[in-house]
Protein backbone atom coordinates (compact mmCIF):
# COMPACT_ATOMS: atom_id res chain seq x y z
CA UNK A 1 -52.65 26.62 62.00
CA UNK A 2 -55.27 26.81 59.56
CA UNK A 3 -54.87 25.03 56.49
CA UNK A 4 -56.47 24.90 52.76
CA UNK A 5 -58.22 21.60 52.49
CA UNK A 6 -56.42 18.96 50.13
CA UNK A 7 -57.31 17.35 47.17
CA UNK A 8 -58.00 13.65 48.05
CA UNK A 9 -55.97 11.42 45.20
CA UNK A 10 -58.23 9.37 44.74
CA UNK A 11 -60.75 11.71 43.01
CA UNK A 12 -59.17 11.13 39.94
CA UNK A 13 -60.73 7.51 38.67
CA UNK A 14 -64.17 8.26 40.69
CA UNK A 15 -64.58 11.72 38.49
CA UNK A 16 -64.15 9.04 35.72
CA UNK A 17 -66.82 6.56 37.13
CA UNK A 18 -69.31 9.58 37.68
CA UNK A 19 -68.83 10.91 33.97
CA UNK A 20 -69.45 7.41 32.66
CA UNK A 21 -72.57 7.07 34.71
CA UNK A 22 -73.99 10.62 33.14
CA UNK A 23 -73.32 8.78 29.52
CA UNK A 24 -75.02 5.86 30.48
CA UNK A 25 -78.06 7.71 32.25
CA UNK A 26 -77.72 10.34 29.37
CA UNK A 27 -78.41 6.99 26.93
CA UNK A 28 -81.17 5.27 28.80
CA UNK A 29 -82.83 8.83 29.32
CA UNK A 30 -82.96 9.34 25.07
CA UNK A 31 -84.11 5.49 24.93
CA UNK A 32 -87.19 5.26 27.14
CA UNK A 33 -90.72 7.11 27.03
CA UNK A 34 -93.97 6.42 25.60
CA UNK A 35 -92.56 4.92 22.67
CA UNK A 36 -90.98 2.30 22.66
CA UNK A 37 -87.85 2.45 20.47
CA UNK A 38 -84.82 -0.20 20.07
CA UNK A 39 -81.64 0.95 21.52
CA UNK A 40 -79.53 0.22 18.09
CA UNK A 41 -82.48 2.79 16.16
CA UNK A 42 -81.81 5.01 19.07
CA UNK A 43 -77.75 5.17 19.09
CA UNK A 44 -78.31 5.26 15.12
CA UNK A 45 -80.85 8.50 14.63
CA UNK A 46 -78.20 10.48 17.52
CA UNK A 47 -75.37 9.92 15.55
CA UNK A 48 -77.15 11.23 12.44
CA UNK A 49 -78.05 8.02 10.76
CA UNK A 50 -81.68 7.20 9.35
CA UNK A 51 -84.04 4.63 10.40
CA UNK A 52 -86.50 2.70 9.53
CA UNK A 53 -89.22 4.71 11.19
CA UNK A 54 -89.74 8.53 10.03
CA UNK A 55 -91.77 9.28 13.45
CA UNK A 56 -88.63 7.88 15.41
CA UNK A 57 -86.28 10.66 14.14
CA UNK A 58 -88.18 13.13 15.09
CA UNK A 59 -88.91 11.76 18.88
CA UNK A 60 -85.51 11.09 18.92
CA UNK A 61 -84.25 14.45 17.57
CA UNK A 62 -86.48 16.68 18.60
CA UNK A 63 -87.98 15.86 21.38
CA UNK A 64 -85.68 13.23 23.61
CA UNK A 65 -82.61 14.65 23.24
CA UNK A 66 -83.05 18.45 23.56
CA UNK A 67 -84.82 16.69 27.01
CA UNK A 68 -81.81 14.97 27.90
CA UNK A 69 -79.54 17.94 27.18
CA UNK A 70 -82.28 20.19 29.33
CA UNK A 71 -81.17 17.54 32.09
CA UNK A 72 -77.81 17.92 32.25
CA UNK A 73 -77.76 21.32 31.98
CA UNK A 74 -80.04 21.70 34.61
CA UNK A 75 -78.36 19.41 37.04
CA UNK A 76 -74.83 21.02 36.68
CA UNK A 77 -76.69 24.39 37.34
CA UNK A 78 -78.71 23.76 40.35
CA UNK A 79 -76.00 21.28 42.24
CA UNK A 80 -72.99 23.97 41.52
CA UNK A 81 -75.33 26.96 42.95
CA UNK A 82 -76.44 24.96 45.57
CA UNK A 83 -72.35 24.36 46.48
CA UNK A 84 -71.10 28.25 45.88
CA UNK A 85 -74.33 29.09 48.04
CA UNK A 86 -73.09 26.83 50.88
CA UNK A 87 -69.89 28.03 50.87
CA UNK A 88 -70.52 31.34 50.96
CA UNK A 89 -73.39 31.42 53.48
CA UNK A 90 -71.68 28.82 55.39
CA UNK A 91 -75.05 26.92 56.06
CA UNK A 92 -75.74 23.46 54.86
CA UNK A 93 -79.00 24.27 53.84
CA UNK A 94 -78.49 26.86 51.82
CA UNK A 95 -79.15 26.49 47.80
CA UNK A 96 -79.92 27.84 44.67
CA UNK A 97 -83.29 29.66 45.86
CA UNK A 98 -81.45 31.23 49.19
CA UNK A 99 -81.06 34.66 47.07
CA UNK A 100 -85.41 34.86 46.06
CA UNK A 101 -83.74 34.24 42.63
CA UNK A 102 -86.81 31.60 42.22
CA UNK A 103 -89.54 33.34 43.67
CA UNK A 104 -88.42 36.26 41.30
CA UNK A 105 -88.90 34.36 38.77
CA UNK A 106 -92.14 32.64 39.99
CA UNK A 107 -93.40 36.36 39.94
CA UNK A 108 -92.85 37.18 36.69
CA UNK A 109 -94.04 34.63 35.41
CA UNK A 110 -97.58 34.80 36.85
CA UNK A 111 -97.71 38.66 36.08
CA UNK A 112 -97.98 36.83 32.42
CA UNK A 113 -99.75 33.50 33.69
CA UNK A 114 -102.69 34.79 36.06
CA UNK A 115 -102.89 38.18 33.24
CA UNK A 116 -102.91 36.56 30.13
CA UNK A 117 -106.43 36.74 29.69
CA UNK A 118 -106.21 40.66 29.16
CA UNK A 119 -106.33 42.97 26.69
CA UNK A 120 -102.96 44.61 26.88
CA UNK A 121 -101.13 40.82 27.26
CA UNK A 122 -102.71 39.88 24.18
CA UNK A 123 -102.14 43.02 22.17
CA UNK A 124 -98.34 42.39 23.38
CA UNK A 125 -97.97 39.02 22.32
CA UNK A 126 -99.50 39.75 18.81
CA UNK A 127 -97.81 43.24 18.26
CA UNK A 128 -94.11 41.80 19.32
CA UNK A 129 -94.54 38.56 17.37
CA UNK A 130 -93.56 36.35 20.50
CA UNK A 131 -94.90 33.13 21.48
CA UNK A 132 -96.06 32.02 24.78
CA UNK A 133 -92.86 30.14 26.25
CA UNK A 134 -90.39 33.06 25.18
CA UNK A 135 -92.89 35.24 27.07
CA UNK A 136 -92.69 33.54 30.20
CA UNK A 137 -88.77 33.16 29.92
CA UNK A 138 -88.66 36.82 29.40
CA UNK A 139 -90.82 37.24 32.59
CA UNK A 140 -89.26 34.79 34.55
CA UNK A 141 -85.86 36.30 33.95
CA UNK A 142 -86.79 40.18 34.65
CA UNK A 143 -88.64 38.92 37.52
CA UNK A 144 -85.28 36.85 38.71
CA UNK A 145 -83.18 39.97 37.61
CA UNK A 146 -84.98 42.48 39.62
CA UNK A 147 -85.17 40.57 43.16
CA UNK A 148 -80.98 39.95 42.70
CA UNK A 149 -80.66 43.58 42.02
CA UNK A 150 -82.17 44.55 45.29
CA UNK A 151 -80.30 41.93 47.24
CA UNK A 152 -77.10 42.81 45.73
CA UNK A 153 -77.59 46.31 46.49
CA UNK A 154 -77.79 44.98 50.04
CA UNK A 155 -74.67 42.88 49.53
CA UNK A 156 -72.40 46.08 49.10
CA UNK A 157 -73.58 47.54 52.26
CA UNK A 158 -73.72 44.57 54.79
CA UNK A 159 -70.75 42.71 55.14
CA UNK A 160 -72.56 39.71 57.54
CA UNK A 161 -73.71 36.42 55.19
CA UNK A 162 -75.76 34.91 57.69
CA UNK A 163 -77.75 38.87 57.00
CA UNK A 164 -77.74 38.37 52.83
CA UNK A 165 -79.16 35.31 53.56
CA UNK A 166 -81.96 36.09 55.49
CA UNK A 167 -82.58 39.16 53.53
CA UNK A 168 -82.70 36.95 50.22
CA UNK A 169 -84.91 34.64 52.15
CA UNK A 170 -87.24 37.43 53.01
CA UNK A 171 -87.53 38.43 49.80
CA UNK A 172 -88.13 35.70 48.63
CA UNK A 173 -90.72 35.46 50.82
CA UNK A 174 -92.29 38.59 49.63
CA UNK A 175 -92.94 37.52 46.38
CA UNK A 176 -94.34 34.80 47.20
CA UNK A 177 -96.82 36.44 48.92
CA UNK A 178 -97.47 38.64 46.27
CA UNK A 179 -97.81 35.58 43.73
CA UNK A 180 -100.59 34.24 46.51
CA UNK A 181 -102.74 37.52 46.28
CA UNK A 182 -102.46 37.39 42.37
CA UNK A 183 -103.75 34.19 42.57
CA UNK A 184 -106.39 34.74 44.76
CA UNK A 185 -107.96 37.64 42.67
CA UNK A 186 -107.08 35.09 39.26
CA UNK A 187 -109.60 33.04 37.01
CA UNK A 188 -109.24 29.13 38.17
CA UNK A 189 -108.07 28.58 34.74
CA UNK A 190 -105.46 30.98 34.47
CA UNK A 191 -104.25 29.63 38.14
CA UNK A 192 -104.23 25.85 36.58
CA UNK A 193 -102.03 27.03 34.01
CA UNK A 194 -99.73 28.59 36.88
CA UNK A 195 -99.36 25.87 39.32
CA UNK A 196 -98.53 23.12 36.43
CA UNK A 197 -95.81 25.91 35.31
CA UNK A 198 -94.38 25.50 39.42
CA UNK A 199 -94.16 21.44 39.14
CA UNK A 200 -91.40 21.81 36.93
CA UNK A 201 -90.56 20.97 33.70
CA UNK A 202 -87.58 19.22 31.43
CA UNK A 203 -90.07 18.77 27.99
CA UNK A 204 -90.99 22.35 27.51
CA UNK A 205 -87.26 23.75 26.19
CA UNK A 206 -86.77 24.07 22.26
CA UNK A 207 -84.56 23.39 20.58
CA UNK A 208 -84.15 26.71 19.94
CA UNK A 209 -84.26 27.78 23.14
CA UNK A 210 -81.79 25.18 24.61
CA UNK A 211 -79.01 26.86 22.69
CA UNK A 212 -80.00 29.69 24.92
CA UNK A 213 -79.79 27.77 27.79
CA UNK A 214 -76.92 26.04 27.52
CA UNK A 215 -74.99 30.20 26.76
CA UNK A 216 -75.93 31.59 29.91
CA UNK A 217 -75.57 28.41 31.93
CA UNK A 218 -71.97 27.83 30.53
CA UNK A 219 -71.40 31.34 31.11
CA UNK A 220 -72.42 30.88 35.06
CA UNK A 221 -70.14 27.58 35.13
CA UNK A 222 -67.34 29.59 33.52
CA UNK A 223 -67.82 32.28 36.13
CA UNK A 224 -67.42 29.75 38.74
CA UNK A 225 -64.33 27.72 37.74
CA UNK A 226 -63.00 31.56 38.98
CA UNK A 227 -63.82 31.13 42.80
CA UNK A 228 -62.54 27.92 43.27
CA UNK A 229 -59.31 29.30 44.99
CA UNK A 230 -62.09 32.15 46.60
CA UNK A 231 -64.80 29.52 47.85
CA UNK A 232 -61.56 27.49 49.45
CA UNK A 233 -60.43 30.14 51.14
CA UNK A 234 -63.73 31.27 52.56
CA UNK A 235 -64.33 27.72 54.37
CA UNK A 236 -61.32 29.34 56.62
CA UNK A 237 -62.76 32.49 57.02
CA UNK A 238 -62.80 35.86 55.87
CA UNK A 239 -59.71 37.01 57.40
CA UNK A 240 -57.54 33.94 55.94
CA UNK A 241 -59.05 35.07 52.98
CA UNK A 242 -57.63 38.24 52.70
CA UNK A 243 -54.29 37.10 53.99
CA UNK A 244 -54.18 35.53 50.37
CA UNK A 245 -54.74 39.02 48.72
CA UNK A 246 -58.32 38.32 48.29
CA UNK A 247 -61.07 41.22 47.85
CA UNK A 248 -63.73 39.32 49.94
CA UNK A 249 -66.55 42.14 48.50
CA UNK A 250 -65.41 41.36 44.68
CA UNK A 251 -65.49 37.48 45.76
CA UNK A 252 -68.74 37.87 47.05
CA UNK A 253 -70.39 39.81 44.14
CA UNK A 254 -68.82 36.88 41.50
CA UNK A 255 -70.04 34.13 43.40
CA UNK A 256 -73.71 35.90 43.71
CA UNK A 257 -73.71 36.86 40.28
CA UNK A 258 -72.24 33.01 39.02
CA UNK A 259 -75.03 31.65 40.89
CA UNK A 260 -78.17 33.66 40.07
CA UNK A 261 -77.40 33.00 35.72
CA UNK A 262 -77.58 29.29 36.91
CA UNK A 263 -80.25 29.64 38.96
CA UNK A 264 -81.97 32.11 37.07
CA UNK A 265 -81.86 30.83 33.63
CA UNK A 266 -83.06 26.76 34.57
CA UNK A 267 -85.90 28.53 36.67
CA UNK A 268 -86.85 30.55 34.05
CA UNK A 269 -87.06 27.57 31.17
CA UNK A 270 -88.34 24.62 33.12
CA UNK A 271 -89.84 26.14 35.85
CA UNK A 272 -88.56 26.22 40.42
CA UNK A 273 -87.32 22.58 40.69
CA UNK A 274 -86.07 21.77 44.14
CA UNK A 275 -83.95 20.12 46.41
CA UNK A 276 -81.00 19.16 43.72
CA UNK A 277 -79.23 22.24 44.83
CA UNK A 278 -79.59 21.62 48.36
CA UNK A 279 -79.05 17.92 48.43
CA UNK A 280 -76.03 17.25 45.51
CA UNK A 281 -73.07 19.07 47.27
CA UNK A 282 -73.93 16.99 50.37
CA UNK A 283 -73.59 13.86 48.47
CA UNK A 284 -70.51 15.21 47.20
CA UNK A 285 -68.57 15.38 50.01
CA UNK A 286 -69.66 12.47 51.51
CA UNK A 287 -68.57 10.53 48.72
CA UNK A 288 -65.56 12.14 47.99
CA UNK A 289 -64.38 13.00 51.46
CA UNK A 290 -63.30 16.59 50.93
CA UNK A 291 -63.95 20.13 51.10
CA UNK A 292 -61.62 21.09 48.53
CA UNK A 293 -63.61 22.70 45.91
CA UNK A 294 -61.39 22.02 42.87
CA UNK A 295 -62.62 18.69 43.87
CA UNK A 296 -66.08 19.21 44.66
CA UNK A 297 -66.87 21.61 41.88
CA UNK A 298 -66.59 19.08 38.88
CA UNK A 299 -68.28 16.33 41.24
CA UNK A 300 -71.19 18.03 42.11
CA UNK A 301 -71.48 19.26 38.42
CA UNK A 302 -71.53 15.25 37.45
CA UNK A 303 -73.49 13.85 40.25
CA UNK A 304 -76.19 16.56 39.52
CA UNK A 305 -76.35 16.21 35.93
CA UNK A 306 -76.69 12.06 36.76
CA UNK A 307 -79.22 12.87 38.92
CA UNK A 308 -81.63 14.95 37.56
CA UNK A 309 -81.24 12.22 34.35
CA UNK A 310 -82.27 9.48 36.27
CA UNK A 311 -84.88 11.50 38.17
CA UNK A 312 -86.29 12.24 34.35
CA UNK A 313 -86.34 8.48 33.54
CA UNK A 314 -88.05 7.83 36.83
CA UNK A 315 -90.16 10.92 36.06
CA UNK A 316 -91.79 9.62 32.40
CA UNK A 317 -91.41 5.50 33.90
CA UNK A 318 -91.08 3.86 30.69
CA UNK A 319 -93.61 2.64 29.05
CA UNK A 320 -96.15 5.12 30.43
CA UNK A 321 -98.25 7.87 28.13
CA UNK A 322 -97.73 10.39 31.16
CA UNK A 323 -94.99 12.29 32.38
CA UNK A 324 -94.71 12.79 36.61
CA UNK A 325 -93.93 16.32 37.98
CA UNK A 326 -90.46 16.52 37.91
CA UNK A 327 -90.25 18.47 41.13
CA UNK A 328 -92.40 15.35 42.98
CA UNK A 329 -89.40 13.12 41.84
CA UNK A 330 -86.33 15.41 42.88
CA UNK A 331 -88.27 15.77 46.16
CA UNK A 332 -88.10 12.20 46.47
CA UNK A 333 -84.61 11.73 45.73
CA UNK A 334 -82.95 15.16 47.74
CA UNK A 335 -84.91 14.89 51.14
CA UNK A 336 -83.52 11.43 51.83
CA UNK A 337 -79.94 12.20 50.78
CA UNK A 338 -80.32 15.29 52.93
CA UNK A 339 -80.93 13.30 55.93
CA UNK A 340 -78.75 10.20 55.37
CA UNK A 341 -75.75 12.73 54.93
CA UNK A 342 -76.70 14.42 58.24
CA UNK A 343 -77.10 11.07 60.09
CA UNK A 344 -74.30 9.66 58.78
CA UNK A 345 -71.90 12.70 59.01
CA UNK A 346 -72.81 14.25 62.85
CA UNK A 347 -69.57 16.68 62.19
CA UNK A 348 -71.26 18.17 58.97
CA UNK A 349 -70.97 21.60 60.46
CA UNK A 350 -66.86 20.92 60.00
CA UNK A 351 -66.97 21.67 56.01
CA UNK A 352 -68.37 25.56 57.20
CA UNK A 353 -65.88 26.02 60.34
């Protein structure tokens, strides 16, 4: 008889250790960088004091910390897309980019990147008073918006995952190509601009704009804390699912939509940033030893939000003027997890039975 995966009771004081990891990664991610600042100025200027260095509030303020808060956000995102995604499509490698929500975005972006030297983009930015990032977040968000729209008008008529998927992936796929001929027929310089925009990005958000971020990502988290029963039910199949008095079609269309406003917004501020999605619900479950999703849902949120901190501390190495591509260091981190999890759990295919 089939049977709802249980919570494991130990969960409790590890869900503990992992949140006090994300503070202390959270800490050492506002305290290192090219400037070198004392931990006591640091912990003073967040919690609103003053210091004896004008220039360290404001690297503090308005630089490291918006960062740092760009990190966690973007962690929790990707890793809780990348679990819905493998849950629903019931493929281990399935992740935040499965649906062409990135490549969408990739594409509008260059429409503004590899055209920005015309006439008419010019005439826009000037006319409508916006600046260069808000442009590309508006681009990369229409761009994300329209590929989702086609593949969810492809959702209501085939019922098959493994299909969705491949149809998202083909999409995806078509951008992409369409992003190569742009670039082919685009100025070097305007292409430069372009493929530093694709190596990801944590420093670019605002301020204002992380206020922004952190709305429509909360709103895609808050969308999923309603498919934890759903995403549970679906690791036994569609049929157990509507046993429950589940509407697998309405379950289907809020875990798409939760997952493209993750997806879709972090892609759209800092840029296609890889792997975490993929590689954080594996860790997940191997360190938690469960499928249960009330479970693996605030896990994954923590170990991603850990991760992509300490991949941002690795990424600026303290100390150094220069910041690495962030996507170069979440490559280095997710393809090895991916393939100690697989090695080390040969039943992996169980958690999608």
């Amino acid at each position: 008889m089939k049977t709802l995966p249980s919570t494991s009771r130990s969960s409790g004081p590890l869900l503990l250790a992992l949140a006090g990891a994300v503070l202390v990664f959270f800490a050492l991610d506002v305290a290192v960088g090219s400037v070198t600042i004392p931990m006591r100025e640091v912990v003073t200027i967040v919690f609103g004091g003053t210091s004896t260095e004008p220039a360290w509030i404001n690297i503090v303020q308005k630089i490291r910390l918006p960062k740092a808060m760009t990190a966690v956000l973007v962690g929790m995102a990707l890793s809780v897309g990348g679990l819905q995604m493998q849950t629903l499509f019931r493929n281990p490698l399935a992740g935040p980019s499965v649906l062409g929500v990135t490549a969408g975005a990739s594409l509008g972006v260059a429409a503004v990147m590899l055209a920005s030297g015309s006439a008419a983009t010019l005439m826009g930015i000037r006319q409508f008073g916006l600046s260069g990032s808000w442009l590309l977040v508006m681009a990369a968000t229409l761009g994300a918006a329209a590929v989702l729209g086609l593949v969810l008008l492809i959702s209501l008529r085939v019922r098959d995952y493994v299909v969705v998927l491949i149809v998202g992936l083909m999409v995806g796929n078509l951008t992409l190509a369409l992003v190569s001929l742009w670039q082919y027929f685009s100025a070097p310089a305007e292409i430069q601009d372009y493929l530093l925009w694709t190596f990801g990005s944590l420093g670019g958000v605002t301020q204002a704009q992380l206020w922004t971020l952190a709305l429509v990502v909360g709103l895609g988290l808050l969308l999923t804390l309603g498919t934890v029963k759903p995403l549970n039910a679906l690791l036994l199949g569609e049929e157990y699912a509507r046993t429950l008095g589940l509407t697998v079609r309405r379950i289907r269309l809020l875990i798409i939509a939760a997952t493209s406003l993750l997806a879709g917004s972090v892609t759209a501020f800092c840029g296609p940033i890889g792997f975490i999605g993929i590689a954080v619900p594996h860790l997940a479950r191997a360190l938690f030893h469960t499928a249960d999703h009330r479970v693996l849902l605030p896990a994954t949120a923590l170990i991603g939000a850990a991760l992509m901190l300490l991949c941002d501390v690795i990424a600026q190495w303290p100390g150094s003027a220069t910041a690495l591509p962030i996507n170069a260091i979440t490559a280095l981190f997710g393809s090895p997890v991916v393939i100690w999890v697989i090695l080390r759990r040969r039943h992996l295919k169980s958690h999608f039975a």
